[in-house]
Protein backbone atom coordinates (compact mmCIF):
# COMPACT_ATOMS: atom_id res chain seq x y z
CA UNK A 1 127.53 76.50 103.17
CA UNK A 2 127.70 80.05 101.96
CA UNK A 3 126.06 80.87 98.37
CA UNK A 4 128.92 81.06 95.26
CA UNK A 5 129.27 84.82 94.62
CA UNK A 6 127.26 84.40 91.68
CA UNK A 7 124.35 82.79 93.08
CA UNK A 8 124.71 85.86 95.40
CA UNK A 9 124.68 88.21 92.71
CA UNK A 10 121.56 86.59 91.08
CA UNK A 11 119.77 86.96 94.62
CA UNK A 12 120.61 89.78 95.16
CA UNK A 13 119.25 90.77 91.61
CA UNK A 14 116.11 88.77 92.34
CA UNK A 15 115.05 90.65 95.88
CA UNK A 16 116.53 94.03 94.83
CA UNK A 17 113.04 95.57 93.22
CA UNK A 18 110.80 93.93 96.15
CA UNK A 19 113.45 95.34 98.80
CA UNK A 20 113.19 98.82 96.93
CA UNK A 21 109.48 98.70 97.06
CA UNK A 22 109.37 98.08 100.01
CA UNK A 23 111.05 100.94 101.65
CA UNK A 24 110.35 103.31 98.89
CA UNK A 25 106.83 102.98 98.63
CA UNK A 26 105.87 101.24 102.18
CA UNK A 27 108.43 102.55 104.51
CA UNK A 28 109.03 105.66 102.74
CA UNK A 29 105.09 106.13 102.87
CA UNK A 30 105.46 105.84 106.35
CA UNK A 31 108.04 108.21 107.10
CA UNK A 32 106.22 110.88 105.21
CA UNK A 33 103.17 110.33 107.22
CA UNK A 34 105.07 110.82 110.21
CA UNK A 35 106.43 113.89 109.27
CA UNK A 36 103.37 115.93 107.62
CA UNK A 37 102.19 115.05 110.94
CA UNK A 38 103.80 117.60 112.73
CA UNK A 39 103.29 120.16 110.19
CA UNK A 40 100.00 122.80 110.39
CA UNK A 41 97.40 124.29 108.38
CA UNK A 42 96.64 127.49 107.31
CA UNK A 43 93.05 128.80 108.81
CA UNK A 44 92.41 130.81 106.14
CA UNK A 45 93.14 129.40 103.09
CA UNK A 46 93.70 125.39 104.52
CA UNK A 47 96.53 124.97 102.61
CA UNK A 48 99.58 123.18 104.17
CA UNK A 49 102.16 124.89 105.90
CA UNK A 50 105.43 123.06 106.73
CA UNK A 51 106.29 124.39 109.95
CA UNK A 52 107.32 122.08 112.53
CA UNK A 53 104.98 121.89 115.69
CA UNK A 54 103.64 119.35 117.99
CA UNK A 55 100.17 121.07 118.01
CA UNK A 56 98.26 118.15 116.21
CA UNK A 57 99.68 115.38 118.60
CA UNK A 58 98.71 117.38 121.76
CA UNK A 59 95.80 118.34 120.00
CA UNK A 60 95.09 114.44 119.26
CA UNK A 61 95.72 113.65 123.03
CA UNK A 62 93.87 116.26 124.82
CA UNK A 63 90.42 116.17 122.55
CA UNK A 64 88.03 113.51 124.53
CA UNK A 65 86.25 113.11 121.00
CA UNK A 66 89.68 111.48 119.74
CA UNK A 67 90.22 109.29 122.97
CA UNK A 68 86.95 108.35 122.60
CA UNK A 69 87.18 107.11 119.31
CA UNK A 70 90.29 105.20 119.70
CA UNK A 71 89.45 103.55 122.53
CA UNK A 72 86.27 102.29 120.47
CA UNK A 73 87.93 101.43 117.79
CA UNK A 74 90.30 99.46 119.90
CA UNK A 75 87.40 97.74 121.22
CA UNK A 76 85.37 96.56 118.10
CA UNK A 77 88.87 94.94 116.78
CA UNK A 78 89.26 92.90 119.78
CA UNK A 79 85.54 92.06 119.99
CA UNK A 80 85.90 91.21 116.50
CA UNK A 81 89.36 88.77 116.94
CA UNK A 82 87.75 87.08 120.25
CA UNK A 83 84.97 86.41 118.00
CA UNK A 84 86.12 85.10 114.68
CA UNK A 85 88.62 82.96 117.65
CA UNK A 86 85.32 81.25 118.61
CA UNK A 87 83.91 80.44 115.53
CA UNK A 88 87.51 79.04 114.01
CA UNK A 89 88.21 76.90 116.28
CA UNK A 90 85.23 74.33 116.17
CA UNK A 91 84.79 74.90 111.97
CA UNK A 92 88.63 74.58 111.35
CA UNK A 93 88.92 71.94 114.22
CA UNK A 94 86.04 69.87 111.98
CA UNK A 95 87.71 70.51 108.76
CA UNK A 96 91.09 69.57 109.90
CA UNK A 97 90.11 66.53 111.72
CA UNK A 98 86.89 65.28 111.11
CA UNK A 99 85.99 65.86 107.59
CA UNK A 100 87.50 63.61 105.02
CA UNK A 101 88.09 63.75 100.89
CA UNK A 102 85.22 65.69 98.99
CA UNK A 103 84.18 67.03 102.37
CA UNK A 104 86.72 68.42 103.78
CA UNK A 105 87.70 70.06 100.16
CA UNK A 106 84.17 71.36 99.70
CA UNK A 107 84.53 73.38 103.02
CA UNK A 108 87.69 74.66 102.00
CA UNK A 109 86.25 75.93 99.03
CA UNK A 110 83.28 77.41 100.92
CA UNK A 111 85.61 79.24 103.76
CA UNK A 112 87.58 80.66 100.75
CA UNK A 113 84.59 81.77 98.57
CA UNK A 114 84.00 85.10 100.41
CA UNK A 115 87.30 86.21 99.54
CA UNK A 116 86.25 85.70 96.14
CA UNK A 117 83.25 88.71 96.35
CA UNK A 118 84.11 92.24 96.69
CA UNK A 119 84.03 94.03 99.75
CA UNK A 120 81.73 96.51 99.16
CA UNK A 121 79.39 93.64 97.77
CA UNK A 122 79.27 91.71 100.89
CA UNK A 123 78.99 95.13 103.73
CA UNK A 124 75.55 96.17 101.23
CA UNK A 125 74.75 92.43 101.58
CA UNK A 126 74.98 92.75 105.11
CA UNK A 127 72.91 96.44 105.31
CA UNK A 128 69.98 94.63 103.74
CA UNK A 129 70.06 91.55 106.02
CA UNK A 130 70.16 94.28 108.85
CA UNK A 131 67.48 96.71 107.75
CA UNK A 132 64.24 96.81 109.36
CA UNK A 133 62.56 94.65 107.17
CA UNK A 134 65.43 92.66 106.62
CA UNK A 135 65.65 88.82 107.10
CA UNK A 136 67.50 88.98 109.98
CA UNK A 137 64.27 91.03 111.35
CA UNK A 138 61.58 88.85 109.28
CA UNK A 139 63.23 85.64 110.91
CA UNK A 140 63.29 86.71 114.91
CA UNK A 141 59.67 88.87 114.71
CA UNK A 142 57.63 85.47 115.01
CA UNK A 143 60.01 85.01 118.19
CA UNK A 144 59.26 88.59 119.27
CA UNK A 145 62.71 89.37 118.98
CA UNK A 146 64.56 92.16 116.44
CA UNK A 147 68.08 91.84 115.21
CA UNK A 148 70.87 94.77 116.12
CA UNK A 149 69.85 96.96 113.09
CA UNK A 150 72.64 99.63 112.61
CA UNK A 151 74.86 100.45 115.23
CA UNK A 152 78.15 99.21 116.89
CA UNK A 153 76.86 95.51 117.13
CA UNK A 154 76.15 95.56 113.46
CA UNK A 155 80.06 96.77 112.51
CA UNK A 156 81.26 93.87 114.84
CA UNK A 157 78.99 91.18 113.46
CA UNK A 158 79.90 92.78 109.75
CA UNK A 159 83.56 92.84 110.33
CA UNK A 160 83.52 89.09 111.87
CA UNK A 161 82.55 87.67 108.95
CA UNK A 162 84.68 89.93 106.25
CA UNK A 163 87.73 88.64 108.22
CA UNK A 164 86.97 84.98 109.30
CA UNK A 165 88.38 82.95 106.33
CA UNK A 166 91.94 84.75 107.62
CA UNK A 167 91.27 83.22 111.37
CA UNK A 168 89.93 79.78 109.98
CA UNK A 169 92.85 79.02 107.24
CA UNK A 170 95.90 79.48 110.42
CA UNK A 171 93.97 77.34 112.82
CA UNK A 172 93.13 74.85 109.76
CA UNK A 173 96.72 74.72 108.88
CA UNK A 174 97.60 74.22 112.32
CA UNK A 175 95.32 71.57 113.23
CA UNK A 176 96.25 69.39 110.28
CA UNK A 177 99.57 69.27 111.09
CA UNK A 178 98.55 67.57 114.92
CA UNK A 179 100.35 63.88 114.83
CA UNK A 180 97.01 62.12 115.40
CA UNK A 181 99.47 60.13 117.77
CA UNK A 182 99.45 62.92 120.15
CA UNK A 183 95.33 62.68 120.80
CA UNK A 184 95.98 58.65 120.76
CA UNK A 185 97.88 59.05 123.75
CA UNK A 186 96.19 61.63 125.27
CA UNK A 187 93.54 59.31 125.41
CA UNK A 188 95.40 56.18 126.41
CA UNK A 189 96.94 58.20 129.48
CA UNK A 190 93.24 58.63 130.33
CA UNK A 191 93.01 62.51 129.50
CA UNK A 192 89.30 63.45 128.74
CA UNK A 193 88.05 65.57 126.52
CA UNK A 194 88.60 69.09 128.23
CA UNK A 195 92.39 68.13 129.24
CA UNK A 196 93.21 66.84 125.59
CA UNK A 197 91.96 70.19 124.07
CA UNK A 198 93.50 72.22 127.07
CA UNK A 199 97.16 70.18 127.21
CA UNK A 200 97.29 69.29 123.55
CA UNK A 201 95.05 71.31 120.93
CA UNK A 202 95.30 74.60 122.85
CA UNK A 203 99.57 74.45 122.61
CA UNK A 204 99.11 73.48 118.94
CA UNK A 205 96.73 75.82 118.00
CA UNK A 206 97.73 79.37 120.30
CA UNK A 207 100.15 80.25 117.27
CA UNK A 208 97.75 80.15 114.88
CA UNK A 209 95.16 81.98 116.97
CA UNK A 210 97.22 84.96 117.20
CA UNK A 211 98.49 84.53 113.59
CA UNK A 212 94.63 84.80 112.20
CA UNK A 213 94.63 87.44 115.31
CA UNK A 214 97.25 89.65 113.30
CA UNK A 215 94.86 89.85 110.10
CA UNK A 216 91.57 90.35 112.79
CA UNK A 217 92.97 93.19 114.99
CA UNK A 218 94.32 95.43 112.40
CA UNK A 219 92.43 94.80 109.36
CA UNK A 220 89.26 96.20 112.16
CA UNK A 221 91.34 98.91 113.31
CA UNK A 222 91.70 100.37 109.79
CA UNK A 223 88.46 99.87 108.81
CA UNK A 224 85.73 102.92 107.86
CA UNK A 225 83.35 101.41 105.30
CA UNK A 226 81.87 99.04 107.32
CA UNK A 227 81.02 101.98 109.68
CA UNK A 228 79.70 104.19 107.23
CA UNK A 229 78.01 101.02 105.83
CA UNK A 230 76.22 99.49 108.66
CA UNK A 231 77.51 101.51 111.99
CA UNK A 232 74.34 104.08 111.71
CA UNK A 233 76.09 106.78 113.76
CA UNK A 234 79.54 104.65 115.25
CA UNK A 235 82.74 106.32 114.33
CA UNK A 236 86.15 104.49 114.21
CA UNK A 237 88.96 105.59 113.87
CA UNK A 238 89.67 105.32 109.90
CA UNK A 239 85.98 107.45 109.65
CA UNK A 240 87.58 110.50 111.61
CA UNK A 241 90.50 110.21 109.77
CA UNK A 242 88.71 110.13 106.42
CA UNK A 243 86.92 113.31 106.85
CA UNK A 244 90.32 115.16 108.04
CA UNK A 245 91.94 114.48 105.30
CA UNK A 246 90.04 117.17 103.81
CA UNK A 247 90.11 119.50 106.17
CA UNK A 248 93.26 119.03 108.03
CA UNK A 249 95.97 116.63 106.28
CA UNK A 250 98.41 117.35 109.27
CA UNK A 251 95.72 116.61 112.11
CA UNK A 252 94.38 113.26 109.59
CA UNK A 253 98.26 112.39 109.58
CA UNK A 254 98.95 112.46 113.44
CA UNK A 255 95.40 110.69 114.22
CA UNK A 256 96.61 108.00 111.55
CA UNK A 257 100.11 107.22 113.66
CA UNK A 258 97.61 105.85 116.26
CA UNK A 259 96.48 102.49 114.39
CA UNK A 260 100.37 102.55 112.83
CA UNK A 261 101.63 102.19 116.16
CA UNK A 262 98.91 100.19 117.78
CA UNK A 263 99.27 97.62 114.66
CA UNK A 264 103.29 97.49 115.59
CA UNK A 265 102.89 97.04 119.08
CA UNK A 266 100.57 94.15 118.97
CA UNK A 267 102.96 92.28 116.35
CA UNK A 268 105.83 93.04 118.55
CA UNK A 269 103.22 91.03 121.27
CA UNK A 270 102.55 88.00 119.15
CA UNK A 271 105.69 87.51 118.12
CA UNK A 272 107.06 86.81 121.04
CA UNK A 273 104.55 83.90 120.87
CA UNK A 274 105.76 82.79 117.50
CA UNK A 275 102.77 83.55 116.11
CA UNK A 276 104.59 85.14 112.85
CA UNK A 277 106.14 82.08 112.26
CA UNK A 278 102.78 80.66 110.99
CA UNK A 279 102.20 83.32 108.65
């Protein structure tokens, strides 16, 4: 049943300032970073020149430093989502399934708690844990063991747990909403354990994955703090574009249509997967 024209008018009133946000300062944000993109600088005096030229895209794909950098970048976001993956599934599987009343609420509360503490706060938390005489370090020395110290391990292990309560809450939400029916007859049909969680959990659960997957990947692939925090001498992506910005707005605004377009193409992936439609 279609609304009465002036329930339309009120909606329309109601999602006219969000919709004009939205293009105006997201969209329209966009399109001007797509266009300063092809303009240049001035050698001299490194002021802005808008003159149309492809030089900082060809630039951008012909510099091994930049391929280099993306390709790493690419590669700590999907270390990072394969990892907060395995350590979701068991915690939200036991707080969706296992844990009951004040339990189950008290976890909550503890997976949401980070998101509490500011960034910055918990990446200098995680810089002291790492340092040499850290207690990561003062834990594994009577082992004869050290910890990663700064480096690429340390911006994967550091960007894991900034972005885990976004992996957890999907597969949580997911998991709750299992019919408890469906393990019953798993069970009665004589399924074990490794065909109930590969025939029924897995289905139930691969949207969510790639829902928390969304927040994962490209939350990582715009990240520079961390690896200015913790990475010792690992440059991503957002650090190259950081110090351009600077020096060469054009050549920071072609090197930033890189994680815009990786970012679309992997939602254009999981949505095929209906992953969205747990967001």
């Amino acid at each position: 049943m279609a609304p009465a024209p002036g329930h339309r008018g009120r909606l329309a009133a109601l999602l006219a300032p969000p919709l004009l946000w939205l293009v105006l300062a997201y969209l329209g944000s966009l399109a001007v970073l797509l266009l300063s993109a092809f303009w240049t600088t001035d050698p001299f005096t490194s002021d802005v020149l808008h003159t149309w030229t492809p030089d900082n895209f060809h630039e951008l794909l012909t510099t091994p430093v930049y391929r280099t950098v993306a390709v790493r970048t690419v590669g700590i976001a999907l270390a990072v989502t394969f990892l907060d993956a395995l350590l979701a599934l068991p915690m939200a599987y036991f707080t969706a399934r296992i844990a009951t009343g004040r339990l189950r609420r008290a976890l909550l509360v503890a997976v949401l708690t980070p998101l509490w503490a500011g960034y910055l706060v918990k990446a200098y938390a995680w810089r002291v844990l790492l340092s040499d005489h850290g207690l990561i370090n003062a834990v594994l020395a009577p082992f004869g063991l050290r910890g990663p110290g700064y480096g690429t391990t340390a911006v994967v292990i550091v960007l894991a747990y900034l972005w885990l309560p976004y992996m957890i809450l999907p597969v949580h939400a997911a998991l709750e909403r299992l019919p408890a029916q469906h393990l019953e007859a798993s069970a009665d049909l004589g399924a074990g354990t490794l065909r109930t969680l590969r025939s029924v959990i897995a289905p139930t659960v691969r949207p969510a994955l790639l829902a928390g997957s969304v927040f994962t990947f490209s939350l990582s692939l715009g990240d520079y703090l961390t690896a200015q925090i913790v990475g010792g001498r690992t440059q991503l992506l957002g650090n190259v574009i950081a110090s351009q910005v600077t020096l060469d707005l054009p050549l920071a605004a072609a090197l930033s249509t890189v994680p815009v377009a990786l970012v679309v193409g992997y939602l254009a992936a999981v949505r095929r997967a209906g992953a969205l439609d747990q967001l």
